[in-house]
C-alpha atoms as a PDB file:
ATOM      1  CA  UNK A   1       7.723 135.125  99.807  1.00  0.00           C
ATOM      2  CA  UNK A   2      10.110 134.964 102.572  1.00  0.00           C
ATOM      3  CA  UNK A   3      13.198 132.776 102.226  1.00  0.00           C
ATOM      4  CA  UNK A   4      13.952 130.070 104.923  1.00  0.00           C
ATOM      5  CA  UNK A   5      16.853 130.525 107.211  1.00  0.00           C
ATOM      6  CA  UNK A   6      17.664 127.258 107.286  1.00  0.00           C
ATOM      7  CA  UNK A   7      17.602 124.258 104.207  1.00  0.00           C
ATOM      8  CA  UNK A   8      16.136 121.364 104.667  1.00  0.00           C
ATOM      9  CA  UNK A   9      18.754 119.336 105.298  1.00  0.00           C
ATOM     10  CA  UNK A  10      19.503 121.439 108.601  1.00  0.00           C
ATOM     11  CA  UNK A  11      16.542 121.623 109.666  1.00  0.00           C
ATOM     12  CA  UNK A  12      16.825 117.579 109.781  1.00  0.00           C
ATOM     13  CA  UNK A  13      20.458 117.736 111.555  1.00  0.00           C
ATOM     14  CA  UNK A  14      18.830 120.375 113.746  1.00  0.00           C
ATOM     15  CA  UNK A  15      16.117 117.648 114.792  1.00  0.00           C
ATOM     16  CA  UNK A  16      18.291 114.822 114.963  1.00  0.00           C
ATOM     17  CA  UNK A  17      20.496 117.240 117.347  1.00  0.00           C
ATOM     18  CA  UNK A  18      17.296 118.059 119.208  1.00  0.00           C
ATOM     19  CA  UNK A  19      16.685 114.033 119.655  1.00  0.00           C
ATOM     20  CA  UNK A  20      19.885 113.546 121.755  1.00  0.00           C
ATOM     21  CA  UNK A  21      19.979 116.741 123.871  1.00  0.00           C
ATOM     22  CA  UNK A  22      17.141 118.849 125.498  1.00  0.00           C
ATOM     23  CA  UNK A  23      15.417 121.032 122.848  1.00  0.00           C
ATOM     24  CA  UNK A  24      15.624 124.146 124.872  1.00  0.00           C
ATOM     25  CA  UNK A  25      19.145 124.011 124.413  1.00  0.00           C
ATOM     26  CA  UNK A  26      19.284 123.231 120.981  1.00  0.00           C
ATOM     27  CA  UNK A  27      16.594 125.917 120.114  1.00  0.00           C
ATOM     28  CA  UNK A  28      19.473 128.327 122.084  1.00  0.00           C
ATOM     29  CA  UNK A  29      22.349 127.332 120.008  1.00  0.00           C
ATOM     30  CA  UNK A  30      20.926 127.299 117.225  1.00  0.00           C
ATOM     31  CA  UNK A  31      18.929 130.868 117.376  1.00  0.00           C
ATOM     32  CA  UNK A  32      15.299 129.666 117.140  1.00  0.00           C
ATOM     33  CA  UNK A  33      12.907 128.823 119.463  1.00  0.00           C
ATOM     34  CA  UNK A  34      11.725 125.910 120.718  1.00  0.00           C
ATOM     35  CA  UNK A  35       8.193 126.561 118.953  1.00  0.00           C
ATOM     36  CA  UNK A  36       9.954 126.794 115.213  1.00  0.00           C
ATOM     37  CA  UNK A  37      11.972 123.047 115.937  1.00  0.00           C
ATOM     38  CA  UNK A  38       8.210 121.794 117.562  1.00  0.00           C
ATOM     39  CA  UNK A  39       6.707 122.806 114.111  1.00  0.00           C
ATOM     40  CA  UNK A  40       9.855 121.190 112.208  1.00  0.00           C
ATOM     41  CA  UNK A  41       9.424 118.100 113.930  1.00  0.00           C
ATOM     42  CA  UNK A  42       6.223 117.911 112.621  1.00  0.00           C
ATOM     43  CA  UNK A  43       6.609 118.203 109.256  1.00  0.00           C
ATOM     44  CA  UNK A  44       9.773 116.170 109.172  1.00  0.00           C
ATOM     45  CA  UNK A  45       8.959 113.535 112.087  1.00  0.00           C
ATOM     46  CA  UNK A  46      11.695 110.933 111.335  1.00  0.00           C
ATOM     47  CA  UNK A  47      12.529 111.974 107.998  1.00  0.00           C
ATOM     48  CA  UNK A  48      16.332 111.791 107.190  1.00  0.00           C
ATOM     49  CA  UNK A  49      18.211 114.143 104.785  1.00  0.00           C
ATOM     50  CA  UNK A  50      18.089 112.093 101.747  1.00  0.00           C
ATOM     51  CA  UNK A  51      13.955 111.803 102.446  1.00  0.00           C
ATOM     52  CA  UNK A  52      13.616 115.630 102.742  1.00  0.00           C
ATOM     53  CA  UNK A  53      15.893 116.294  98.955  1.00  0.00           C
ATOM     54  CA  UNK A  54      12.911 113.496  97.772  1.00  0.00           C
ATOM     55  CA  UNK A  55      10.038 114.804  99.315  1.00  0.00           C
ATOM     56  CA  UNK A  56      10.872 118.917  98.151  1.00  0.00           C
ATOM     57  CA  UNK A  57      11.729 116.776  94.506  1.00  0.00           C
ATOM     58  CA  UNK A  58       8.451 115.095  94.467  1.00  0.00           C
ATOM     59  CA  UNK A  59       6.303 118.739  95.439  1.00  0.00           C
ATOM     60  CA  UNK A  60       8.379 120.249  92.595  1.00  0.00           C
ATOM     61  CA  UNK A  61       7.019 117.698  90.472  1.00  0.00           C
ATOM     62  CA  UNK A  62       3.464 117.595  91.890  1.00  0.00           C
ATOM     63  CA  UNK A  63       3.027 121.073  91.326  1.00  0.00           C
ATOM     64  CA  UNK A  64       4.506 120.699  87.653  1.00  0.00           C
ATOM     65  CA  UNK A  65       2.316 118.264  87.046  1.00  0.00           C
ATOM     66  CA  UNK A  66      -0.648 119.942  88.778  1.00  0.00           C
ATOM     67  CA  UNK A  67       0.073 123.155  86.361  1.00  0.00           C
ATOM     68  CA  UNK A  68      -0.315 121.354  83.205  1.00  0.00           C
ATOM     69  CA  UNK A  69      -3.373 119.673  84.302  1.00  0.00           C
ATOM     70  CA  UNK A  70      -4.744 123.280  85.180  1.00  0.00           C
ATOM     71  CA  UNK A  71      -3.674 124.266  81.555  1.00  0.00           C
ATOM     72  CA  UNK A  72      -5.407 121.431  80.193  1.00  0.00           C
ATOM     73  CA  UNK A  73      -8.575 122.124  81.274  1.00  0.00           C
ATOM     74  CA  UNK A  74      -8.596 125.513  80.198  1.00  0.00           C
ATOM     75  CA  UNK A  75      -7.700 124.439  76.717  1.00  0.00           C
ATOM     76  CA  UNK A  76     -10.436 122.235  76.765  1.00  0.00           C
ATOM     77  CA  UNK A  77     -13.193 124.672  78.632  1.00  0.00           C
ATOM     78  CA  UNK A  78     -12.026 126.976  75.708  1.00  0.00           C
ATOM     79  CA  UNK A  79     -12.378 124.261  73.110  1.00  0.00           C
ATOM     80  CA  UNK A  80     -16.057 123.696  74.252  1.00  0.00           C
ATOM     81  CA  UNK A  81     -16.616 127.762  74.209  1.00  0.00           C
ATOM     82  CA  UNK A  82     -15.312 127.370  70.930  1.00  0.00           C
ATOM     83  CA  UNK A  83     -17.785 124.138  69.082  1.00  0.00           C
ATOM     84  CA  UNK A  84     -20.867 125.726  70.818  1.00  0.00           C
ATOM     85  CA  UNK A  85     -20.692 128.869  68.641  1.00  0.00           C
ATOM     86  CA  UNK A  86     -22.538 128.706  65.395  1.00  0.00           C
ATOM     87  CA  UNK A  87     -20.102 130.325  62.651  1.00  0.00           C
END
């Protein structure tokens, strides 16, 4: 998978940036383009920094949690496989 250029957190000082001055220019001086800080915008909208470190905390966590669910079922699809079976 291919690592970001940029965290989180300056992706959000990128946007804020972007809010005061024109984006074109911001896109320039910061070597992106103006598509990349449209597409940031929309995931972050009006998120700050500290929002962003809770948001990428809370996916960690969903997907944690999501994992051990998946686990669980398959322990208990094998469980049934296994009390069908006539020894």
């Amino acid at each position: 998978m291919k690592k970001a250029r940029y965290t989180e957190d300056q992706m959000v000082k990128i946007l804020r940036e972007a809010d005061q001055s024109p984006v074109s220019q911001v896109a320039k001086k910061h070597g992106v383009s103006e598509a990349t800080i449209y597409a940031w915008r929309k995931r972050y909208g009006d998120l700050e920094v500290n929002d962003v470190r809770r948001l990428k905390q809370l996916e960690q966590e969903n997907a944690r949690l999501k994992k051990l669910v998946a686990e669980r079922d398959l322990e208990i699809e094998v469980m049934k496989e296994v009390s069908r079976k006539k020894w």
